[in-house]
Protein backbone atom coordinates (compact mmCIF):
# COMPACT_ATOMS: atom_id res chain seq x y z
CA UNK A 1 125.18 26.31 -58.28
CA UNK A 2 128.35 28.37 -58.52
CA UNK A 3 128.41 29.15 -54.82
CA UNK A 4 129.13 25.44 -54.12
CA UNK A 5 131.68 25.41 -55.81
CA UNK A 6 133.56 27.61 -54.45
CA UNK A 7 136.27 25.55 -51.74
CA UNK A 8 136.49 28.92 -50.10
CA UNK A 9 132.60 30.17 -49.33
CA UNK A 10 131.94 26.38 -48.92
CA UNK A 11 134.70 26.28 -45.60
CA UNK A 12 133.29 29.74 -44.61
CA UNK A 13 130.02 28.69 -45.03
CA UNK A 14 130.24 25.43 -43.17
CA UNK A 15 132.16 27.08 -40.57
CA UNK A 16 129.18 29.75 -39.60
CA UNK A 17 126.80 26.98 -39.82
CA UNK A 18 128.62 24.70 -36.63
CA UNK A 19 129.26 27.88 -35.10
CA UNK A 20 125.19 28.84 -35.05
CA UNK A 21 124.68 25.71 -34.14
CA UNK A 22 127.25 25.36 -31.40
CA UNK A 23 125.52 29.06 -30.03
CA UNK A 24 122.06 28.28 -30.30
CA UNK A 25 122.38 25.00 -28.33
CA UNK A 26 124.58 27.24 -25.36
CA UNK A 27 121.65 30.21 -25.52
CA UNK A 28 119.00 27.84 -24.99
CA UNK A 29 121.19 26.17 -22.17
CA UNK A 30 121.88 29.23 -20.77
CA UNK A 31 118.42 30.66 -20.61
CA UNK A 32 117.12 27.28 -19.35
CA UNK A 33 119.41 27.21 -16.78
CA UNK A 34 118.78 30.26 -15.53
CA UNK A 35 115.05 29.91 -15.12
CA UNK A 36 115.10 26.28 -14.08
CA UNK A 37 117.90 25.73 -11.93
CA UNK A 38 119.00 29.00 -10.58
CA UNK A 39 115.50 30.76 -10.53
CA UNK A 40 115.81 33.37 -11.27
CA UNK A 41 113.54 35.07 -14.47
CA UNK A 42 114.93 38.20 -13.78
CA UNK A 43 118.84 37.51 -14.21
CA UNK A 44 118.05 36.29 -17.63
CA UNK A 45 118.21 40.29 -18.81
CA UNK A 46 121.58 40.59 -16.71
CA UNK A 47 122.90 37.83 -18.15
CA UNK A 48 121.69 38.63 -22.14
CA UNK A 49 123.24 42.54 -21.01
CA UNK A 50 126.41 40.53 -20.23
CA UNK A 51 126.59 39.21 -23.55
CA UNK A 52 125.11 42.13 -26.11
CA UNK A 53 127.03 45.37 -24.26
CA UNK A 54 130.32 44.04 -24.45
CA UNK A 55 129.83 42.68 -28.24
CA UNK A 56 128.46 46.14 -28.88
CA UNK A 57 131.72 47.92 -27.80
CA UNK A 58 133.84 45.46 -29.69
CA UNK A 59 131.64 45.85 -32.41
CA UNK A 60 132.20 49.50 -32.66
CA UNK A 61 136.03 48.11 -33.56
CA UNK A 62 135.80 44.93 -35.00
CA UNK A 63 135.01 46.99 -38.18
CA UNK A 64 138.42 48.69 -38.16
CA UNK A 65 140.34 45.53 -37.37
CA UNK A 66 138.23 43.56 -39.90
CA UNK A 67 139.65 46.78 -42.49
CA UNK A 68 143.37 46.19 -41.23
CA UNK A 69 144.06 42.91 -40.54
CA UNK A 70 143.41 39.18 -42.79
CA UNK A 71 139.52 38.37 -41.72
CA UNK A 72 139.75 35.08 -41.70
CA UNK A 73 142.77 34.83 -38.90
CA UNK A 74 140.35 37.23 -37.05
CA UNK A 75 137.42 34.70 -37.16
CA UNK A 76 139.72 31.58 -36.53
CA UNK A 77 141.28 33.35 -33.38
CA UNK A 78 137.58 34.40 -31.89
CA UNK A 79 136.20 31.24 -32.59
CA UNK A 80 139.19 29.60 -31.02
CA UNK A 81 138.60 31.74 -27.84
CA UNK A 82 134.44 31.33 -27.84
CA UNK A 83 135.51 26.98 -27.53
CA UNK A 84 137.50 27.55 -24.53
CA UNK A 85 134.51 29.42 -23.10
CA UNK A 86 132.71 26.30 -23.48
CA UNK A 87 135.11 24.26 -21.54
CA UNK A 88 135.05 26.34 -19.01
CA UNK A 89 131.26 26.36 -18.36
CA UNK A 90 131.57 22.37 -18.67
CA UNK A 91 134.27 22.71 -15.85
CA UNK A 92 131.48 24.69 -14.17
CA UNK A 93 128.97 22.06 -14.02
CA UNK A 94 131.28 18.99 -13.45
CA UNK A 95 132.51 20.81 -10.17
CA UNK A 96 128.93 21.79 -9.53
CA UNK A 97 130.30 25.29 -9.25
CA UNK A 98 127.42 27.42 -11.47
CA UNK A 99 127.53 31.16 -9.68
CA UNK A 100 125.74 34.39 -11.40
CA UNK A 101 129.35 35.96 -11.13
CA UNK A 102 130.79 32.65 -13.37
CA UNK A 103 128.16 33.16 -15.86
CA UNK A 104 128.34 36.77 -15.96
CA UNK A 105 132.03 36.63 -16.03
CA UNK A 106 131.72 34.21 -19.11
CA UNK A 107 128.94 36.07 -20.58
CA UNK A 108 131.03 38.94 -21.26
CA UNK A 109 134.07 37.51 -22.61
CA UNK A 110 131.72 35.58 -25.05
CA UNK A 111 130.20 38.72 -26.35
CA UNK A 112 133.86 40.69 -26.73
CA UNK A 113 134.48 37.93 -28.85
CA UNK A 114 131.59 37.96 -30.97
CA UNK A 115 131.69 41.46 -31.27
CA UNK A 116 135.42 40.99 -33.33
CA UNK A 117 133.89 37.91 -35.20
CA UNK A 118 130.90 39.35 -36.88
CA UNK A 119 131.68 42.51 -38.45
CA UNK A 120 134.82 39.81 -40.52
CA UNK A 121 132.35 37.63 -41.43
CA UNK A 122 129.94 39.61 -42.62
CA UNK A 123 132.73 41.93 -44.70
CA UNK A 124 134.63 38.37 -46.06
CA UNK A 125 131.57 37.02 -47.99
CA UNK A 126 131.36 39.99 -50.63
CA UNK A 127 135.41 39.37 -51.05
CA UNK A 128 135.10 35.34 -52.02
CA UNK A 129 132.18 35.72 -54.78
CA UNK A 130 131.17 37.75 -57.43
CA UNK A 131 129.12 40.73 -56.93
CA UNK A 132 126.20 39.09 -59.35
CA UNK A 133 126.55 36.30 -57.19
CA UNK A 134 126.30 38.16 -53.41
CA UNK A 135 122.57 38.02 -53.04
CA UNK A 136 122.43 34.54 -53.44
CA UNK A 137 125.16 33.84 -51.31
CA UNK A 138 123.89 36.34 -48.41
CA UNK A 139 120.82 34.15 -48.83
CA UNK A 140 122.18 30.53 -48.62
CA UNK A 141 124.79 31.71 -46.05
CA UNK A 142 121.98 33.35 -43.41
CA UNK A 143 119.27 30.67 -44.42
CA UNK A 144 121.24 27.59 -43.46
CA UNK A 145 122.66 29.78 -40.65
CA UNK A 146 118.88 30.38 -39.55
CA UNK A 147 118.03 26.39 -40.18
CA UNK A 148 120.91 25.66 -37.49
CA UNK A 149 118.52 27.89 -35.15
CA UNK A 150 116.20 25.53 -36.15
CA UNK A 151 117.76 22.42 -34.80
CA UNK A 152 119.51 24.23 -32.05
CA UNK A 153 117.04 24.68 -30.07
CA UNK A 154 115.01 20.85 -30.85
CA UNK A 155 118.62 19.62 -30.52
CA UNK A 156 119.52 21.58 -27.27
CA UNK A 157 116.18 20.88 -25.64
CA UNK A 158 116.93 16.71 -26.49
CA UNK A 159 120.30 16.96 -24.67
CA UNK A 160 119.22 18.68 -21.74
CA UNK A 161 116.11 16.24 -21.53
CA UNK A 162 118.51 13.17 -21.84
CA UNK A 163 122.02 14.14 -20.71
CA UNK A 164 121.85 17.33 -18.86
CA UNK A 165 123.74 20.83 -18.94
CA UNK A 166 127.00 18.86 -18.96
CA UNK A 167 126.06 17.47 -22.81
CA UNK A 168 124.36 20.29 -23.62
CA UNK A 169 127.70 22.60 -22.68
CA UNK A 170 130.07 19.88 -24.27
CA UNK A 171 127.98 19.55 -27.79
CA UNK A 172 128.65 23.49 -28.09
CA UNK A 173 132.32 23.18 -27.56
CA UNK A 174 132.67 20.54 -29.79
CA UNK A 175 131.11 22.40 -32.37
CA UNK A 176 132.65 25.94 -31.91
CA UNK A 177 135.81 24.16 -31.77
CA UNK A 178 134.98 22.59 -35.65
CA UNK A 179 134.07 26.36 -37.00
CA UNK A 180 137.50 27.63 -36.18
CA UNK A 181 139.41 24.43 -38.04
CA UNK A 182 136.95 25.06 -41.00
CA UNK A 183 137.80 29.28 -40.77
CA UNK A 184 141.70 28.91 -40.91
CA UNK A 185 143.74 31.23 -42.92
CA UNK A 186 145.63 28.71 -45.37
CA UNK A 187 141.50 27.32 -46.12
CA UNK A 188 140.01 30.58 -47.17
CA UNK A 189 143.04 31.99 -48.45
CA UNK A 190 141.79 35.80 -48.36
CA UNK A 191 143.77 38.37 -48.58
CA UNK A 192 146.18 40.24 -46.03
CA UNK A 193 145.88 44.16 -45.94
CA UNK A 194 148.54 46.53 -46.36
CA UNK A 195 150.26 47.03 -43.06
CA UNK A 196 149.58 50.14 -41.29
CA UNK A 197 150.58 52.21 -38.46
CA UNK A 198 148.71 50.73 -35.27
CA UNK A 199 147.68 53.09 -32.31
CA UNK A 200 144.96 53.78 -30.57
CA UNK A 201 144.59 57.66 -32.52
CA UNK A 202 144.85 55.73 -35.58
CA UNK A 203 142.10 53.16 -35.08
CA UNK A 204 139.82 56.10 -33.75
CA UNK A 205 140.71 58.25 -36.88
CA UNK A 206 139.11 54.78 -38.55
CA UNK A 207 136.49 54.42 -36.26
CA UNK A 208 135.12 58.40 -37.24
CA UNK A 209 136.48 58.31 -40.99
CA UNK A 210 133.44 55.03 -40.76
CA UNK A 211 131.04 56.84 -39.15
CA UNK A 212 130.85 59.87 -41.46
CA UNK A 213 131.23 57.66 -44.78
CA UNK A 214 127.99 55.72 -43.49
CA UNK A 215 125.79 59.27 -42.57
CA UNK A 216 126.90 61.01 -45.47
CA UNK A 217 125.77 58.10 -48.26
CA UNK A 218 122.36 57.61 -48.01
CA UNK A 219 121.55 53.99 -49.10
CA UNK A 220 123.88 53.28 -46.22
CA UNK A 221 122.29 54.98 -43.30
CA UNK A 222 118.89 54.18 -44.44
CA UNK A 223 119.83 50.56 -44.25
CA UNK A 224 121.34 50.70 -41.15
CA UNK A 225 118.36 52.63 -39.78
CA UNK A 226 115.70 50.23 -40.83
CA UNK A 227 117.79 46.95 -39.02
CA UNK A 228 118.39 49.17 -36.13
CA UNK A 229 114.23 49.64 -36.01
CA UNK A 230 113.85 46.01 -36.19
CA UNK A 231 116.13 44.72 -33.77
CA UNK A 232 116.02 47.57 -31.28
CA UNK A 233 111.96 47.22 -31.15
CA UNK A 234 110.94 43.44 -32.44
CA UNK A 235 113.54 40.93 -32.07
CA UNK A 236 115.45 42.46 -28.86
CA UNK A 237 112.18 42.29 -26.82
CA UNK A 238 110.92 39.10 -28.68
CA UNK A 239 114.14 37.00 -27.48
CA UNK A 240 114.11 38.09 -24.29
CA UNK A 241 110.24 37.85 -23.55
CA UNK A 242 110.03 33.84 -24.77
CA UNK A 243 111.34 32.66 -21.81
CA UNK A 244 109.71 34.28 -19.31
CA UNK A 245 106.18 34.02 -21.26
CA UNK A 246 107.19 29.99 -21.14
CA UNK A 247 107.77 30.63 -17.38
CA UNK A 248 104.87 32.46 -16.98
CA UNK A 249 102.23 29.85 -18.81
CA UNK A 250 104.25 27.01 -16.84
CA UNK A 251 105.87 25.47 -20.25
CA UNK A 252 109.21 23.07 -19.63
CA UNK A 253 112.04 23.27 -21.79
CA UNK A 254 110.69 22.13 -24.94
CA UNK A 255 108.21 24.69 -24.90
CA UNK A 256 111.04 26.69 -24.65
CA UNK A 257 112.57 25.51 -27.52
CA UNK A 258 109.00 25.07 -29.70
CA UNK A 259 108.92 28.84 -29.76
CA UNK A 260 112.76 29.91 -30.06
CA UNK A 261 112.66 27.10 -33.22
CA UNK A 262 109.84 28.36 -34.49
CA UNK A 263 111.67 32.36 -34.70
CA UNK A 264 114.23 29.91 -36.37
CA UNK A 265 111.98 28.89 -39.40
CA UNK A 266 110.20 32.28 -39.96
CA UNK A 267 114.07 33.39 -40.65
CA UNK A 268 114.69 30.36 -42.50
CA UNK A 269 111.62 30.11 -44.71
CA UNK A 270 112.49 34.21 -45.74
CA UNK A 271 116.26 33.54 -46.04
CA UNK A 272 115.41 30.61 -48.73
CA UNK A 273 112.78 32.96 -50.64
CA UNK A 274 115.15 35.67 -51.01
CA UNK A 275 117.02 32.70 -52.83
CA UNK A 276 114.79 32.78 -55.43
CA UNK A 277 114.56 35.99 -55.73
CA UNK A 278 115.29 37.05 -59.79
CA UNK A 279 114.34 40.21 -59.85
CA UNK A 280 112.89 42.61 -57.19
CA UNK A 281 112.52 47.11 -56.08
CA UNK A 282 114.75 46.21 -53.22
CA UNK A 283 114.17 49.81 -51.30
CA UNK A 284 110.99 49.83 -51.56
CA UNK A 285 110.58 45.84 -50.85
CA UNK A 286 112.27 46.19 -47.44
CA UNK A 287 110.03 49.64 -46.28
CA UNK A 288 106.87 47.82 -47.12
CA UNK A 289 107.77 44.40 -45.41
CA UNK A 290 109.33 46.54 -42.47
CA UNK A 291 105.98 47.85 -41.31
CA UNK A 292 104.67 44.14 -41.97
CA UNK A 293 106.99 43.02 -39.14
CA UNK A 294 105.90 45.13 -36.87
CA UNK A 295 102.45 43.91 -37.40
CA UNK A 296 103.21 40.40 -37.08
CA UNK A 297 105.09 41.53 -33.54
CA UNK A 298 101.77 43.09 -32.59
CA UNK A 299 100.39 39.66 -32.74
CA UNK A 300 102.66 38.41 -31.36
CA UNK A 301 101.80 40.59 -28.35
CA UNK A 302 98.60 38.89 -28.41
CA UNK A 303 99.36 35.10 -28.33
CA UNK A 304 98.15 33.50 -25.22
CA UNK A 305 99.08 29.81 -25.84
CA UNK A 306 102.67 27.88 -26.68
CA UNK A 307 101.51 27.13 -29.79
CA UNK A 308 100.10 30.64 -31.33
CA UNK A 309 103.50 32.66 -29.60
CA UNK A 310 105.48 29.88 -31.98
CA UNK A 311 102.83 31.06 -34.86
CA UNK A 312 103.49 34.74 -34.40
CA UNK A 313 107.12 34.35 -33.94
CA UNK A 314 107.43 32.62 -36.81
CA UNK A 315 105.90 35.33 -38.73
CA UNK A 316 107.99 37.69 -37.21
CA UNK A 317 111.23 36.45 -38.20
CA UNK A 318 109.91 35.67 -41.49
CA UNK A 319 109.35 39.33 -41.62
CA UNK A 320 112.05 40.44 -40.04
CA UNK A 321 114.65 38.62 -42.12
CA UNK A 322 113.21 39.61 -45.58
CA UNK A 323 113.89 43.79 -44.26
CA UNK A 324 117.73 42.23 -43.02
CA UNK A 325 119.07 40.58 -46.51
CA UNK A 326 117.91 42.77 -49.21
CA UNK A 327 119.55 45.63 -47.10
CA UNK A 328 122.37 44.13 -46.26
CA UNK A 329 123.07 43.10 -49.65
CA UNK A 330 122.45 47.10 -50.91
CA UNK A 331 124.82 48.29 -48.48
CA UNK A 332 127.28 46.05 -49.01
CA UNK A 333 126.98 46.52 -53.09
CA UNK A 334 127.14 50.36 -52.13
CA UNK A 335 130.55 50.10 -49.94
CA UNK A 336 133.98 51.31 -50.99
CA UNK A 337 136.48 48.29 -50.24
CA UNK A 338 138.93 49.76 -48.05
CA UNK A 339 135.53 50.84 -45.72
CA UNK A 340 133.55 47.76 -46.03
CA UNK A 341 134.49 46.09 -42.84
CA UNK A 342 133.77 49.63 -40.77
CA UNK A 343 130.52 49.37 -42.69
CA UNK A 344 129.40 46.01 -41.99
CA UNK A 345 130.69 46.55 -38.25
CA UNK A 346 128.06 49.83 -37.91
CA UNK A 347 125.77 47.72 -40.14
CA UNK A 348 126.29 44.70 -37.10
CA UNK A 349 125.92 47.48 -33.97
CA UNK A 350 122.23 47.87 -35.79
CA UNK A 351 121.84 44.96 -36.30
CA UNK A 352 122.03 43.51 -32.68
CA UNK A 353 124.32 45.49 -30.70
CA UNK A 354 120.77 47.91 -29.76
CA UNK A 355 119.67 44.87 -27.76
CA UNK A 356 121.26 45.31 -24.66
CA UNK A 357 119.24 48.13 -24.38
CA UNK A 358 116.21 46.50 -24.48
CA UNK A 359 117.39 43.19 -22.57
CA UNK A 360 118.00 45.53 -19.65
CA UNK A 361 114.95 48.11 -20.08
CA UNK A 362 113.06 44.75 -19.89
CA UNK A 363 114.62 43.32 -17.06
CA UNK A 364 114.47 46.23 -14.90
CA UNK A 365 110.34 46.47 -15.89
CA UNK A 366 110.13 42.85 -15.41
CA UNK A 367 111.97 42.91 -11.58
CA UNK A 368 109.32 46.04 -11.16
CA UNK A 369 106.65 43.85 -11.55
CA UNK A 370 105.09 45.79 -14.91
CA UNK A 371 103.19 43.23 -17.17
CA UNK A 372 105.35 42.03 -20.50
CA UNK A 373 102.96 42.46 -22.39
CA UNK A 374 102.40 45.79 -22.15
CA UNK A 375 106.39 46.21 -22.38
CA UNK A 376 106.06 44.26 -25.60
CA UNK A 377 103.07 46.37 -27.04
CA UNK A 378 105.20 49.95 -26.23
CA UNK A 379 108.09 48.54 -28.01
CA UNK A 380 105.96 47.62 -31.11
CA UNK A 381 104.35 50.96 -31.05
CA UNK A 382 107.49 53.57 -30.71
CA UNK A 383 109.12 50.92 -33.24
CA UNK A 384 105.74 51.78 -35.85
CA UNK A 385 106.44 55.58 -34.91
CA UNK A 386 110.21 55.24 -36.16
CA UNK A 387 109.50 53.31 -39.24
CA UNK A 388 106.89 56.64 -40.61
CA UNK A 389 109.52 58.70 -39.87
CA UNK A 390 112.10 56.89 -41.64
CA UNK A 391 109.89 55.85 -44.68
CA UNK A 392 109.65 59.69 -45.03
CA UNK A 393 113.41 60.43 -44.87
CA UNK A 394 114.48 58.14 -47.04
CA UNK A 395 113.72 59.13 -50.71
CA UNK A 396 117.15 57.58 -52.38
CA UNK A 397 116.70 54.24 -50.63
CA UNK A 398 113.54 53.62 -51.48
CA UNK A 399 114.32 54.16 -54.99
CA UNK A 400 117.14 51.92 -55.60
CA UNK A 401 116.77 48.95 -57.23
């Protein structure tokens, strides 16, 4: 395959997979330790808001930075800052010193820094292989990405069973430190925009100038519509529901990570298929398997036991990942150069910076005692509603190839 042979995808590539890794093993940590240690089921939506609000403000940004300024110094520099993080919750539990204001406090710088990270990433790929070549390489990149969810969670659960929060903290450093040595500048070699005048009127004049290129082209703002349905109404409320339905059914912290790796290879088993995709009606692939996600949540809904919510989130990230790559491909095909970052940073606020507002219209249900279930089942429903009305609308996406 071409794409491995590539030194600079290769670095990138390697570098995303130990940073998934290194973040699925501190999620799972995280979430554990609130519900375990700290009791407190509720906090887990403060703590998730923590994370997603900030990284949706610096998402709104990172677009315009990732435009102006050499992506991969971007990504070394947050990934940099995301290891230190680490060390500092290690600190935390060597001094025995967890507090909700230390994680919250944490929580948010994390998320600033993702926020910066992910629109670069997503807007370097297209930039180190050919455009015949981008579908595959969206594919391999977010299916090993989605296989490090896989072992994140077995491999986080294993280290807090045998070593505690300590190892569990310290294995995520480690690796988050490795992803910014494999990200550096002089590795990928990518090239450094034009300088420009810097000010804050100039990166809002950005900001806007991305905002109206994405609503006036219509393959764009149908794709980022149809990730913004999935997210805002399957996998924001699925994510934040598994631990409190473990809770809830009195599972440990394998259950815990049973279900969250079983979201993991739903993703994974779509992200390979797309692979081998050859030839495909991309629009009107995504609208048809966006309504089957929705159905698969709706099961989801259902499950009663450990084993049958793994089942149904499987399916639903299965589902959910074959409306993300085709789309995300198509808009990034369809993106002027100069614009792509501001694209892919609107096409990341869709994406999953729309979760905080379902972390914390869950939590504050939740702490008000209404049944998640019935949360879960609205969410599926008002997310069916949206999908119609988009399917309708969107004439010139669902006719390109």
């Amino acid at each position: 395959m071409n794409l491995l042979q590539n030194p600079r995808f290769v670095f990138t590539w390697l570098s995303g997979m130990t940073l998934t890794l290194g973040f699925s093993i501190f999620f799972l940590s995280v979430s554990w330790l609130t519900i375990d240690v700290l009791k407190q089921p509720a906090l887990l939506g403060i703590i998730m808001t923590a994370v997603s609000l900030p990284r949706v403000v610096m998402m709104i940004f990172g677009g315009v930075f990732a435009d102006r300024f050499q992506k991969s110094r971007l990504l070394f520099l947050t990934n940099l800052g995301q290891g230190l993080l680490m060390v500092a919750v290690v600190a935390l539990h060597l001094a025995d010193a967890y507090s909700v204001f230390a994680l919250i406090m944490i929580s948010i710088v994390f998320g600033l820094l993702d926020g910066m990270s992910y629109p670069a990433l997503s807007s370097l790929i297209p930039s180190l292989v050919k455009q015949e070549e981008l579908q595959r390489a969206n594919s391999l990149f977010q299916g090993t990405l989605e296989l490090m969810f896989v072992f994140g969670p077995f491999l986080a659960g294993a280290l807090l069973t045998w070593g505690g929060f300590g190892l569990s903290f310290g294995t995520a450093a480690v690796l988050i430190f490795i992803a910014a040595i494999l990200i550096m500048p002089r590795l990928i070699r990518d090239s450094i925009p034009l300088a420009r005048a810097m000010s804050l009127g100039h990166v809002i004049f950005d900001l806007k100038e991305g905002i109206r290129y994405v609503s006036s082209t219509p393959i764009l703002r149908s794709g980022t519509l149809s990730i913004a349905i999935v997210n805002l109404f399957v996998m924001g409320p699925l994510i934040m529901s598994i631990p409190i339905l473990v809770g809830e059914r009195g599972g440990n912290a394998f259950d815990l990570s049973l279900i969250e790796g079983g979201l993991a290879v739903g993703t994974f088993a779509a992200s390979f298929l797309v692979l081998l995709f050859r030839s495909v009606h991309r629009g009107r692939f995504v609208f048809r398997v966006l309504f089957l996600t929705l159905g698969a949540f709706f099961l989801y809904t259902q499950a009663q036991s450990i084993t049958l919510l793994a089942l149904a989130a499987a399916a639903s990230g299965f589902m959910l990942m074959l409306v993300y790559l085709p789309t995300v491909t198509l808009m990034q095909e369809h993106s002027d150069h100069d614009k792509i970052g501001r694209v892919m940073s609107i096409m990341a606020l869709a994406a999953s910076g729309l979760e905080p507002i379902a972390f914390a219209v869950l939590s504050i249900l939740v702490a008000l005692a209404v049944p998640i279930q019935t949360l879960l089942i609205s969410f599926g429903i008002i997310g069916l509603v949206c999908s119609i009305v988009l399917y309708v609308r969107s004439q010139t996406f669902r006719d390109t190839r």
